[in-house]
N, C-alpha and C. Protein backbone atom coordinates (compact mmCIF):
# COMPACT_ATOMS: atom_id res chain seq x y z
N UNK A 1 18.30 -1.52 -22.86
CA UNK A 1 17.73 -0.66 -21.83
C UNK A 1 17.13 0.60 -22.45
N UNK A 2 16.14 0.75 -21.92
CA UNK A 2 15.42 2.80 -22.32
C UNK A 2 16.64 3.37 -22.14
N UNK A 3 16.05 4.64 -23.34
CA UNK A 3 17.31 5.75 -23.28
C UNK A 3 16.89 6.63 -22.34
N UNK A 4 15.91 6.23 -21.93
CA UNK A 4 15.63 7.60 -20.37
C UNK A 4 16.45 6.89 -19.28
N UNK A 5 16.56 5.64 -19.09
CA UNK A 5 17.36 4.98 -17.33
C UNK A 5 18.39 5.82 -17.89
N UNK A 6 18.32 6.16 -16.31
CA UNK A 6 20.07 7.24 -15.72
C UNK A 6 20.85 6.44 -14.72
N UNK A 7 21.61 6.12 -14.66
CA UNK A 7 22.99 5.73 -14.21
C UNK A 7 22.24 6.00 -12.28
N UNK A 8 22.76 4.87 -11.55
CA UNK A 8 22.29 5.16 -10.44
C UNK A 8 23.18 6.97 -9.79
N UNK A 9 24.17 6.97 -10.20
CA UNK A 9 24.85 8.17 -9.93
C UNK A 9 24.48 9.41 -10.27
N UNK A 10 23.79 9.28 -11.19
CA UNK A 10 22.62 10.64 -12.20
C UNK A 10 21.46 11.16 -11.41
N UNK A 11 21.10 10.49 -10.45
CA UNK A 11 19.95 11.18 -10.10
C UNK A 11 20.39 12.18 -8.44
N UNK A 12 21.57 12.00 -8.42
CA UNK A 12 21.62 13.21 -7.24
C UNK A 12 22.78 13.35 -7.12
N UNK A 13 23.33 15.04 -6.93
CA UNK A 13 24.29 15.38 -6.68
C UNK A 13 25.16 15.22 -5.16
N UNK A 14 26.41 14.48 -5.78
CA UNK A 14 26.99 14.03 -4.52
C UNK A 14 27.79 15.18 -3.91
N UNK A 15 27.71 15.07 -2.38
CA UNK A 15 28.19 15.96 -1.55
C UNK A 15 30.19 16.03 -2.03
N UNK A 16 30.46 16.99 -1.47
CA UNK A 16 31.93 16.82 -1.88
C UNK A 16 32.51 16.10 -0.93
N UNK A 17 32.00 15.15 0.02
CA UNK A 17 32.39 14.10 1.07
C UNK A 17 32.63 13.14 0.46
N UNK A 18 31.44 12.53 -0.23
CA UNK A 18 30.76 11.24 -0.89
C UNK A 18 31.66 10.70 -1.84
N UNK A 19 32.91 11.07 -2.27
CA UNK A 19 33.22 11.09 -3.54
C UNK A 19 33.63 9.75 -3.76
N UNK A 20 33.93 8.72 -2.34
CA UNK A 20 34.14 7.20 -2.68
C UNK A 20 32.86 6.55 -3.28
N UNK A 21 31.60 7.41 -3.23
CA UNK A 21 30.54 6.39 -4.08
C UNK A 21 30.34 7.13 -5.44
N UNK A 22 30.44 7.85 -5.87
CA UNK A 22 30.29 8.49 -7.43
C UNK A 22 30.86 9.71 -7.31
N UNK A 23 31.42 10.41 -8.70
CA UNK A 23 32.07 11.74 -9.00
C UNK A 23 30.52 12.66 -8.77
N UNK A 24 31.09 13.55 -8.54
CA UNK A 24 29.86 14.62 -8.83
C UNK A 24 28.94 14.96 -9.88
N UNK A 25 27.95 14.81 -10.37
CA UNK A 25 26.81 14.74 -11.64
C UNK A 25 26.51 16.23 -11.59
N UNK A 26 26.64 17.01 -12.73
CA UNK A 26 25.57 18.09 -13.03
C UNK A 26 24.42 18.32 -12.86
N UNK A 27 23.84 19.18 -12.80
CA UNK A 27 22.46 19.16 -11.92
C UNK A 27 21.47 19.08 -13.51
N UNK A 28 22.13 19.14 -14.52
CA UNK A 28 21.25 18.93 -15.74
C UNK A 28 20.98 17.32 -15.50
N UNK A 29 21.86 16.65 -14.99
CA UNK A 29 21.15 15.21 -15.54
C UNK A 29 20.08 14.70 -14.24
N UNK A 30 19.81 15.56 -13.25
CA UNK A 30 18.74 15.63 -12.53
C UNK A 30 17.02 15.91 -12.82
N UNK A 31 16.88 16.26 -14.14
CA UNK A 31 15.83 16.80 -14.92
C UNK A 31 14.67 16.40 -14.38
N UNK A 32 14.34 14.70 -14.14
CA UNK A 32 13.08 14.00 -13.42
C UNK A 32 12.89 14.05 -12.46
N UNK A 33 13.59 14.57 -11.34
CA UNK A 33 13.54 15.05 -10.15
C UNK A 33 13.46 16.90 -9.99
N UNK A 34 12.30 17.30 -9.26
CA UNK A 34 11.86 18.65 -9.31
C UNK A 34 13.09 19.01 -7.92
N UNK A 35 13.14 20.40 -7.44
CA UNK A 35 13.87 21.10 -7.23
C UNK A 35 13.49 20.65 -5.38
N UNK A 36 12.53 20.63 -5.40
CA UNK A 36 11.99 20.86 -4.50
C UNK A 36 12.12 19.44 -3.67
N UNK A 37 12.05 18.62 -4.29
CA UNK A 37 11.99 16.77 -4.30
C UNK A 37 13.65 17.04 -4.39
N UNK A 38 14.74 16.98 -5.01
CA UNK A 38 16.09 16.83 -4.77
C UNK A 38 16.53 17.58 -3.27
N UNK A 39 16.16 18.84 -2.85
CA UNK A 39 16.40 19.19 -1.61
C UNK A 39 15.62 18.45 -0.34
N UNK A 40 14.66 17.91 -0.40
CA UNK A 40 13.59 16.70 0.33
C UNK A 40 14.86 15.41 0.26
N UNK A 41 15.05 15.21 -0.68
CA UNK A 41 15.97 14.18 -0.49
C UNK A 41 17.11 13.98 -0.54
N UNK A 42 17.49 15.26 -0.72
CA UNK A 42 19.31 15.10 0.28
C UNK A 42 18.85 14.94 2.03
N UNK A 43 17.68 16.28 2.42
CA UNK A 43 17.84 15.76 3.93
C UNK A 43 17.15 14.58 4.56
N UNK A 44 16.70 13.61 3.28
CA UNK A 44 16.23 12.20 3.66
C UNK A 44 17.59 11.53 3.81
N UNK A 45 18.35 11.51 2.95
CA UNK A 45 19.55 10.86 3.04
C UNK A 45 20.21 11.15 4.17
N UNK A 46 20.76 12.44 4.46
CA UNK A 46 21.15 12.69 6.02
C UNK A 46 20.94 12.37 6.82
N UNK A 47 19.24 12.29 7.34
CA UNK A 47 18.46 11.99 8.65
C UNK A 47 17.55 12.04 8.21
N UNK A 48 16.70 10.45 7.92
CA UNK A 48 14.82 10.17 7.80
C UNK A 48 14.31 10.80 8.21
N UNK A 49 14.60 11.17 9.72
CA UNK A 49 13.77 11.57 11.08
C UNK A 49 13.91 13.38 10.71
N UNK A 50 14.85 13.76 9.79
CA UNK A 50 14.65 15.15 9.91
C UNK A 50 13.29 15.77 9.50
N UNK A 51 12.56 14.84 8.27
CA UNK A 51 11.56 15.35 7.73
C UNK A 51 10.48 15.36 8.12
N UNK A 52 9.66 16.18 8.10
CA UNK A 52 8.37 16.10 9.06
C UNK A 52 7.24 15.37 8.43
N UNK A 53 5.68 15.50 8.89
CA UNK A 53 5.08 14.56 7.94
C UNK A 53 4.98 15.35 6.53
N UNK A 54 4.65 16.45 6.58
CA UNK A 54 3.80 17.23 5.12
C UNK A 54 5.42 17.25 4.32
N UNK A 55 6.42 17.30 4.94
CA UNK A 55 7.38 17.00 4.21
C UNK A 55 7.57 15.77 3.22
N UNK A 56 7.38 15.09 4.00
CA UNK A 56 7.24 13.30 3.44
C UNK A 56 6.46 12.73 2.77
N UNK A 57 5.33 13.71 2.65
CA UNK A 57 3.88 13.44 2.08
C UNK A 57 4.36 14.07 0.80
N UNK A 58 5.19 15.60 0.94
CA UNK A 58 5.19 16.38 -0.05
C UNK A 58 6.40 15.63 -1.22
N UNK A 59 7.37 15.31 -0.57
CA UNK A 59 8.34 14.21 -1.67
C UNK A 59 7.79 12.99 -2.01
N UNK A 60 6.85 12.19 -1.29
CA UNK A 60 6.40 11.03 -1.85
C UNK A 60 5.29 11.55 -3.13
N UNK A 61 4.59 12.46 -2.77
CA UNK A 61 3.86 13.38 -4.30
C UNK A 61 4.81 13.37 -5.14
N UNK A 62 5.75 14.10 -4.97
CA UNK A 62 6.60 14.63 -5.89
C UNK A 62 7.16 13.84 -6.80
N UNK A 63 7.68 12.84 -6.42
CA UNK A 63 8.15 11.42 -6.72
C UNK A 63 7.43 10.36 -7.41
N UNK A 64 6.19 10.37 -7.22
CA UNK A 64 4.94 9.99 -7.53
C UNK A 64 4.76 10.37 -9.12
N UNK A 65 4.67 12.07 -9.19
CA UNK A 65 4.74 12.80 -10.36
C UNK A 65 5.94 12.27 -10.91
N UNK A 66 7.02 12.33 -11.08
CA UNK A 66 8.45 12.23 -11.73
C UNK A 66 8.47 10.76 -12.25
N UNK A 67 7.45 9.80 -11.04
CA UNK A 67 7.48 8.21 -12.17
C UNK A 67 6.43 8.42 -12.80
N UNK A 68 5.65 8.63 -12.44
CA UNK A 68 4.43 8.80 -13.47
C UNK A 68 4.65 9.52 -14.89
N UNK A 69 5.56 10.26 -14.82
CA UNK A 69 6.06 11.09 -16.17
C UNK A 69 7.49 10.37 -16.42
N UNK A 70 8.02 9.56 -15.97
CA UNK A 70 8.69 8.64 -16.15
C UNK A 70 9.09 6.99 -15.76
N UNK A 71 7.92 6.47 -16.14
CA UNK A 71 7.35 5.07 -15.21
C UNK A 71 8.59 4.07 -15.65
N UNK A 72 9.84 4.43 -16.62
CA UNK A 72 10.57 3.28 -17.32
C UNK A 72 12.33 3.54 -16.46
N UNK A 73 12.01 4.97 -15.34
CA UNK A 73 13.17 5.13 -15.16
C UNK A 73 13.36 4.26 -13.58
N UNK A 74 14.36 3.18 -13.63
CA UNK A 74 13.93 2.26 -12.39
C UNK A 74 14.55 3.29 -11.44
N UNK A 75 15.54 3.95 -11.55
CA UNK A 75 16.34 4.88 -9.89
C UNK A 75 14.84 6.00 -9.93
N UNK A 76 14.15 6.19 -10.10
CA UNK A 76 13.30 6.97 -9.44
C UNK A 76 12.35 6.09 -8.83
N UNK A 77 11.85 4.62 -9.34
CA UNK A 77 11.32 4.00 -8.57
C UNK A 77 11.89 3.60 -7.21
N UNK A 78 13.42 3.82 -7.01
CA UNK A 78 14.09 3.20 -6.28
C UNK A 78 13.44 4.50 -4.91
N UNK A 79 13.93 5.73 -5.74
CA UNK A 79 13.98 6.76 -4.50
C UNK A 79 12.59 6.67 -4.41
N UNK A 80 11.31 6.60 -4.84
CA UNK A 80 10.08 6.58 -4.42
C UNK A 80 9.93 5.58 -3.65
N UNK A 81 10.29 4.30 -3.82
CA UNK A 81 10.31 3.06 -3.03
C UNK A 81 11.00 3.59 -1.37
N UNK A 82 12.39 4.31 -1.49
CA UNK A 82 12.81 4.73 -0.31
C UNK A 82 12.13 5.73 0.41
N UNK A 83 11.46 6.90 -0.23
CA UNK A 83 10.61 7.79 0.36
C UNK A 83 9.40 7.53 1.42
N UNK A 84 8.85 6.42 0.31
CA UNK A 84 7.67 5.44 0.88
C UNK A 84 8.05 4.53 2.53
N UNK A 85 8.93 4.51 2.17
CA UNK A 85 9.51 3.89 3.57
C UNK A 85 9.73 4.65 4.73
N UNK A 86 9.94 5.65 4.34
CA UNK A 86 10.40 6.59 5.32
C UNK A 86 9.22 7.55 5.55
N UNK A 87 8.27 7.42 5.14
CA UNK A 87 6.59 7.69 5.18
C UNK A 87 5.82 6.56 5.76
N UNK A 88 6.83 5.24 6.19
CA UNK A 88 6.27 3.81 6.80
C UNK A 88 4.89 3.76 5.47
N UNK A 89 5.28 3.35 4.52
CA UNK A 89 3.97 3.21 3.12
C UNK A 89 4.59 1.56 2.53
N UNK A 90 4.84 0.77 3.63
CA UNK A 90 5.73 -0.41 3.22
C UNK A 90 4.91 -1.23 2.23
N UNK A 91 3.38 -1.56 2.09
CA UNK A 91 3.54 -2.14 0.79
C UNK A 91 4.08 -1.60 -0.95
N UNK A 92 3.44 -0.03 -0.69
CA UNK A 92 3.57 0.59 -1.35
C UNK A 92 4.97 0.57 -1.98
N UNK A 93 6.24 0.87 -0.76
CA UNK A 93 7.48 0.92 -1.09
C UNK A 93 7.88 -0.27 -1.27
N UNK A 94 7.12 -1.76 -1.31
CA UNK A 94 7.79 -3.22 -2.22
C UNK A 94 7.04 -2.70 -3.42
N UNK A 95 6.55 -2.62 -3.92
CA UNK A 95 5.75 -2.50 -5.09
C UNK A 95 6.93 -1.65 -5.66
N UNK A 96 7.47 -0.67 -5.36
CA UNK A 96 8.02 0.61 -6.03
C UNK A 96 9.26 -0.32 -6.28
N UNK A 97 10.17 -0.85 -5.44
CA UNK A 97 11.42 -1.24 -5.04
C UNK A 97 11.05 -2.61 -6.13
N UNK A 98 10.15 -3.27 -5.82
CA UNK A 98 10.56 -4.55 -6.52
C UNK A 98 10.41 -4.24 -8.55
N UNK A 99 9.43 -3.10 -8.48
CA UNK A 99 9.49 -2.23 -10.18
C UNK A 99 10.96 -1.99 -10.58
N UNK A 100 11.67 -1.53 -9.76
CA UNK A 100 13.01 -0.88 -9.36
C UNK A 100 13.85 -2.19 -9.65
N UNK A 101 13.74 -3.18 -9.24
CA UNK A 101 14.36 -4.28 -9.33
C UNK A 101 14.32 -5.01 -10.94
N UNK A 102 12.94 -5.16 -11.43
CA UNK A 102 12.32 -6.03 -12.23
C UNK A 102 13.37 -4.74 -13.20
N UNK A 103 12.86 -3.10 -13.72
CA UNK A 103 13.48 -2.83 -14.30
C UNK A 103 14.43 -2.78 -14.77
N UNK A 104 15.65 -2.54 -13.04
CA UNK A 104 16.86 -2.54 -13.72
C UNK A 104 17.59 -4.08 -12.49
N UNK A 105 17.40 -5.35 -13.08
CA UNK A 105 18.44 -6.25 -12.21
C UNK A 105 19.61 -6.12 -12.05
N UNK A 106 20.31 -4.78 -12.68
CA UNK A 106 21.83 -4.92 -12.91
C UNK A 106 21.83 -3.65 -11.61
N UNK A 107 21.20 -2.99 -10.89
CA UNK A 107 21.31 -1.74 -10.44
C UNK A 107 21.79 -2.30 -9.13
N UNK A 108 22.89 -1.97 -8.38
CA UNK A 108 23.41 -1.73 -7.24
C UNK A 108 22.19 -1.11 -6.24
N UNK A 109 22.05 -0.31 -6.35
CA UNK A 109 21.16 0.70 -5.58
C UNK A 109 19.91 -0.29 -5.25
N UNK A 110 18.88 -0.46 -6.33
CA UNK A 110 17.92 -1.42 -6.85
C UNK A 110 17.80 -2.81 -5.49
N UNK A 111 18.97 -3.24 -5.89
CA UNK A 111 19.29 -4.48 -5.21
C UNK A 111 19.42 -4.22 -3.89
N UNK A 112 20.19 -3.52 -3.49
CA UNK A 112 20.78 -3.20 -2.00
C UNK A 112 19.40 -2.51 -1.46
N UNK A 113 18.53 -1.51 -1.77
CA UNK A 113 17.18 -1.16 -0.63
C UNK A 113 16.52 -2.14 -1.04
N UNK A 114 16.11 -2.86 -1.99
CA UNK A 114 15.36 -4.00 -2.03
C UNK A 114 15.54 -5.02 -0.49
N UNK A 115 16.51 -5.58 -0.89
CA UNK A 115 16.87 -6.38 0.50
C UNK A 115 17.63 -5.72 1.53
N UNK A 116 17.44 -4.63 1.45
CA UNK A 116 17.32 -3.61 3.25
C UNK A 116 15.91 -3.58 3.51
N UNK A 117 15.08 -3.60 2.66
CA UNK A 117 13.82 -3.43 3.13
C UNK A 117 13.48 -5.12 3.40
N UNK A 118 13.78 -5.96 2.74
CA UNK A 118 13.21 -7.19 2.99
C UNK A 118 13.72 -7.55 4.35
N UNK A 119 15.13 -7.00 4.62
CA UNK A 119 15.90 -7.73 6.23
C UNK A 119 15.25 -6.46 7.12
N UNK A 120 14.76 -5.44 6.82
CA UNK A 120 13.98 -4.63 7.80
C UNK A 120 12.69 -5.04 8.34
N UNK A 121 11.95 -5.87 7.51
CA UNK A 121 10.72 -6.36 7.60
C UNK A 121 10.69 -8.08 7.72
N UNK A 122 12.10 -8.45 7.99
CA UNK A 122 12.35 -9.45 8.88
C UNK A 122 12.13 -10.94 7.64
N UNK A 123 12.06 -10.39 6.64
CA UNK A 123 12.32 -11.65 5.48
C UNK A 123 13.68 -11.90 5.12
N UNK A 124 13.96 -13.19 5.95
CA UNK A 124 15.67 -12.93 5.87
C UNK A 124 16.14 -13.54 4.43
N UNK A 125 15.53 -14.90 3.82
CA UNK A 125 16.00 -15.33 3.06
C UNK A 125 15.96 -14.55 2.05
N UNK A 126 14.95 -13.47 1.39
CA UNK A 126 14.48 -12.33 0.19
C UNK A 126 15.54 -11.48 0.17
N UNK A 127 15.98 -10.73 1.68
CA UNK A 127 16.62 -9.59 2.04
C UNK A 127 18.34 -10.42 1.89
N UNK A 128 18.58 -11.72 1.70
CA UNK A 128 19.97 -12.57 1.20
C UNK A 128 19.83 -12.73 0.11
N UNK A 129 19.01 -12.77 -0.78
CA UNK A 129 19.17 -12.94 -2.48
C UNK A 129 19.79 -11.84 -2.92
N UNK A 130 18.66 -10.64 -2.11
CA UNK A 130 18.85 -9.27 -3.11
C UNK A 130 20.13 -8.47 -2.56
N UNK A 131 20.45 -8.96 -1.36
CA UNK A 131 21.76 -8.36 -0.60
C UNK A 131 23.26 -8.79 -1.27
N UNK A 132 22.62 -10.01 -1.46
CA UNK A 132 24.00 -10.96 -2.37
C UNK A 132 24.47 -10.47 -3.86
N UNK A 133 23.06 -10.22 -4.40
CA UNK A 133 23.59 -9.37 -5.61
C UNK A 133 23.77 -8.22 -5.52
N UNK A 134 23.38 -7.31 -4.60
CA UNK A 134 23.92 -6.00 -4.49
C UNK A 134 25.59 -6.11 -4.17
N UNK A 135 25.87 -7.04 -3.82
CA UNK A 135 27.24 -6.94 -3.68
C UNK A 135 28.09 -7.90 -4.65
N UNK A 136 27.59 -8.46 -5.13
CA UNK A 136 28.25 -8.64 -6.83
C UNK A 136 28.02 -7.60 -7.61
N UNK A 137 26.78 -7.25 -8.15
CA UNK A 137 26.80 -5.54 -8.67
C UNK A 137 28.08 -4.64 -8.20
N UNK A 138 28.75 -4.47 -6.58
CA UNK A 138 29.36 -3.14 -6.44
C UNK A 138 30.70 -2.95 -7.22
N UNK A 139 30.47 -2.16 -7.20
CA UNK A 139 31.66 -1.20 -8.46
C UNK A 139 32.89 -0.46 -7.70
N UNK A 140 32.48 -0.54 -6.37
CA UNK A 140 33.57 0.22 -5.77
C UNK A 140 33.48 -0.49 -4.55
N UNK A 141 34.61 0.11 -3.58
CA UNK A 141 34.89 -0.24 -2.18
C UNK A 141 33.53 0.30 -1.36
N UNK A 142 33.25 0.97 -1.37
CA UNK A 142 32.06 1.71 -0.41
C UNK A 142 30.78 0.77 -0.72
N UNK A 143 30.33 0.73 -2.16
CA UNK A 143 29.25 -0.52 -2.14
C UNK A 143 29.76 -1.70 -1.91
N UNK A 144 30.80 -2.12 -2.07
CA UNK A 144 30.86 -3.40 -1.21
C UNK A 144 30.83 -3.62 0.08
N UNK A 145 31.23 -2.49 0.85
CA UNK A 145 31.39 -2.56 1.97
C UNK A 145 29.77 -2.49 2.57
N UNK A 146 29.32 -1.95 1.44
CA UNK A 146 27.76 -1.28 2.48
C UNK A 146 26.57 -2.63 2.37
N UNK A 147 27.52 -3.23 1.03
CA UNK A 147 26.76 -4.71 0.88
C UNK A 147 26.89 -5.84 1.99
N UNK A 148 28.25 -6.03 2.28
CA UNK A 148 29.04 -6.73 3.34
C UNK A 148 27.84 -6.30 4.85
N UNK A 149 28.21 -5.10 5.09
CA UNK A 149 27.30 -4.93 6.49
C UNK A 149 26.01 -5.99 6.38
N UNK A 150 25.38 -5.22 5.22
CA UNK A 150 23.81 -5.45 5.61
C UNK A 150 23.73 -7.27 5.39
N UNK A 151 24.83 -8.04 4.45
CA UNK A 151 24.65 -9.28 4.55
C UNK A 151 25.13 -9.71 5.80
N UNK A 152 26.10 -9.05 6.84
CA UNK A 152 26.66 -9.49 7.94
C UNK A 152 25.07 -9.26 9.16
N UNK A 153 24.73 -8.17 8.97
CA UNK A 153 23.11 -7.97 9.70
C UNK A 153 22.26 -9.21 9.66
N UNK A 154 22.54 -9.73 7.95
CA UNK A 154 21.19 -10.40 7.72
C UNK A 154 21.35 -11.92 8.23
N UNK A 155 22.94 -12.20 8.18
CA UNK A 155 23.29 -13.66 9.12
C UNK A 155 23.02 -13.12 10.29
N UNK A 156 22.97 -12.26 11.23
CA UNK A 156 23.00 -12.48 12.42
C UNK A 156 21.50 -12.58 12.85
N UNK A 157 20.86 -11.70 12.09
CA UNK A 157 19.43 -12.22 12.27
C UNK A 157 18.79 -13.93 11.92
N UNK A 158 19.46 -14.59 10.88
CA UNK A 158 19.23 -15.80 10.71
C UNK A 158 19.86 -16.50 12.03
N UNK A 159 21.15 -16.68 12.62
CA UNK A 159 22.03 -16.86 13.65
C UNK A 159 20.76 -17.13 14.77
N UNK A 160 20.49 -15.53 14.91
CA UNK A 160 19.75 -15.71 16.46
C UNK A 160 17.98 -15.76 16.12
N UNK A 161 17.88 -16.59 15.37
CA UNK A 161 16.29 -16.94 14.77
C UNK A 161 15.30 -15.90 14.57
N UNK A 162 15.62 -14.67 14.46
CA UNK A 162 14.95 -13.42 13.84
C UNK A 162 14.17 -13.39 12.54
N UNK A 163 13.27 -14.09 12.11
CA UNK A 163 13.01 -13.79 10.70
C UNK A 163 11.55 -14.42 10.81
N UNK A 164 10.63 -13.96 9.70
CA UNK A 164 9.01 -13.49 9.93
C UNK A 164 8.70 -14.06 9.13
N UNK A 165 7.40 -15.27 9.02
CA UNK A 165 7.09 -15.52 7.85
C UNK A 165 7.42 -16.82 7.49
N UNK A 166 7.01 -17.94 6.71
CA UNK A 166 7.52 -19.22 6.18
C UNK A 166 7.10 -20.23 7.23
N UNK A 167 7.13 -21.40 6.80
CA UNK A 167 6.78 -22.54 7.23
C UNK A 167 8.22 -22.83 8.35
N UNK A 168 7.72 -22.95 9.67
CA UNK A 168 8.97 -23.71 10.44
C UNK A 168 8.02 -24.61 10.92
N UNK A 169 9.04 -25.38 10.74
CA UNK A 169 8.72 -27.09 11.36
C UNK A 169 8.42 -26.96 12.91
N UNK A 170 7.63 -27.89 13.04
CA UNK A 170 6.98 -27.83 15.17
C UNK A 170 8.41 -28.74 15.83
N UNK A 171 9.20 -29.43 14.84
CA UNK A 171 10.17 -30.12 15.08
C UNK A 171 11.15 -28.70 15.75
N UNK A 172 11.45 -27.65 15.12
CA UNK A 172 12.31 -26.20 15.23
C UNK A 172 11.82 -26.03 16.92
N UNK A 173 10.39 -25.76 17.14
CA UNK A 173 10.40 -25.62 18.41
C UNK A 173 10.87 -26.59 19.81
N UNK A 174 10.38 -28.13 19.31
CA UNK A 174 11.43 -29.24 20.23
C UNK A 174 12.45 -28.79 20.28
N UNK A 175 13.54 -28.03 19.35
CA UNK A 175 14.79 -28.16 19.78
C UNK A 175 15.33 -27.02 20.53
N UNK A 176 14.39 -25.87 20.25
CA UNK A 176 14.58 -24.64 21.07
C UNK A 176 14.72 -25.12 22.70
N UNK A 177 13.18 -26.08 22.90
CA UNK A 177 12.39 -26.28 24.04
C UNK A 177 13.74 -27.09 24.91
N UNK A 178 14.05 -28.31 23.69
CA UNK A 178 15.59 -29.00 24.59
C UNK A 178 16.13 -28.46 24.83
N UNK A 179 17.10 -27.57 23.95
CA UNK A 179 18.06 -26.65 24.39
C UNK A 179 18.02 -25.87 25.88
N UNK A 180 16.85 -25.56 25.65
CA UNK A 180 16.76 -24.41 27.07
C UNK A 180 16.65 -25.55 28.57
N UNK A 181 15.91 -26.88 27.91
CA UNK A 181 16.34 -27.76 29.42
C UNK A 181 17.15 -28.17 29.98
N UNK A 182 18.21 -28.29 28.35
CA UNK A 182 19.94 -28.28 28.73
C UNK A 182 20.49 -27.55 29.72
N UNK A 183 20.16 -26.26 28.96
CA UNK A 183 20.99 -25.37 29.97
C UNK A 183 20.29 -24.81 31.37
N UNK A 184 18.72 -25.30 31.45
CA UNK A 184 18.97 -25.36 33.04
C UNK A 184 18.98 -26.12 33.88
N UNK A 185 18.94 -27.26 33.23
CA UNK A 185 19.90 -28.49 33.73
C UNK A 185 21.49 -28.59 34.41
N UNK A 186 21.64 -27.93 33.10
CA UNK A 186 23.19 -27.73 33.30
C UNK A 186 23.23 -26.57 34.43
N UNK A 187 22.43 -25.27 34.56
CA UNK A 187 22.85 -24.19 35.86
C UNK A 187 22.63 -25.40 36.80
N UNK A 188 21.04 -26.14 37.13
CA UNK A 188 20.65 -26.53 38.46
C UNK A 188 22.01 -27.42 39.02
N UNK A 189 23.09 -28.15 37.98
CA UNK A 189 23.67 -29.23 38.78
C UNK A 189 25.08 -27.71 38.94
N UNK A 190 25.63 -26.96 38.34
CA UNK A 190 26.34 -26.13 39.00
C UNK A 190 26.13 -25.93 40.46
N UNK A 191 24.57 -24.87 40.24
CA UNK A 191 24.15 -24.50 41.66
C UNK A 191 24.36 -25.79 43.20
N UNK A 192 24.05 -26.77 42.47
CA UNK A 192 24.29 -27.85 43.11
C UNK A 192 25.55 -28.55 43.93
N UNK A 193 26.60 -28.60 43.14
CA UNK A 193 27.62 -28.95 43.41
C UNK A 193 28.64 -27.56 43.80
N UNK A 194 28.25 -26.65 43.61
CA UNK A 194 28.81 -25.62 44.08
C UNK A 194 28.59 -25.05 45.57
């Protein structure tokens, strides 16, 4: 690996809440992230919706600069990939996220918005690869747990036929179409005999 990748825990100082996902980092090993871009993205982390647009415009710049002067470090592609999202810049933020990925395959972080963004944008099987290894990656109780959700999200969207994209068979719709004659088949003879 480059001696510039930082530890997904290196690039932002954790609140003194947080402490089940990483110890607290010095603000020296924050260096690729400007001052201005680390306070943008603590209150991204808090609440997306807190930031306004020139806000969002102004950290996706910022972020922009920090890979560009460091194109090999994948957790800044990660947080640019997340910024981008939260600026709705969704090709932009696969491009960033899947760099993020390709760089570092071993990254927790990497893996887990990768396939939050893929089960957000309704690619269920993409958003189950990268969800599955985010939760072999986790290192602790909190990423597993946060892995667990989003794979429990991503069955239920497969479950109740939620997902965008891919070849379904015209056979898939016959059985929807039966199903539903079943069951109002099945109300009409209730109503019936009742």
């Amino acid at each position: 690996m480059n001696a510039e990748r930082l530890q997904d825990s290196e690039l932002m100082e954790q609140p003194a809440d947080s402490r089940a996902l990483a110890a607290p980092v010095p603000a020296t090993a924050l260096v690729p992230v400007p001052e201005s871009a680390r306070q943008l993205l603590l209150r991204m982390f808090a609440d997306p919706y807190l930031l306004g647009e020139c806000e969002r415009a102004e950290l996706v710049a910022d972020l922009r600069e920090s890979v560009s002067a460091h194109p090999e470090v994948a957790e800044l592609r990660v947080l640019l990939g997340m910024a981008l999202c939260v600026n709705l810049e969704v090709q932009e933020a696969l491009e960033e996220l899947g760099e993020g990925v390709r760089l570092a395959p071993d990254s927790f972080i990497a893996q887990l918005k990768m396939g939050e963004l893929w089960m957000r944008l309704r690619v269920c099987k993409k958003a189950e690869k990268h969800t599955r290894q985010a939760a072999l990656l986790a290192q602790n109780l909190a990423q597993a747990e946060l892995a667990r959700r989003q794979a429990a999200s991503i069955r239920t969207m497969l479950r109740e036929g939620i997902e965008r994209g891919g070849y379904q068979s015209p056979f898939a719709l016959l059985g929807r179409l039966r199903r539903l004659w079943r069951r109002r088949r099945g109300e009409d003879l209730a109503m019936a005999n009742g």
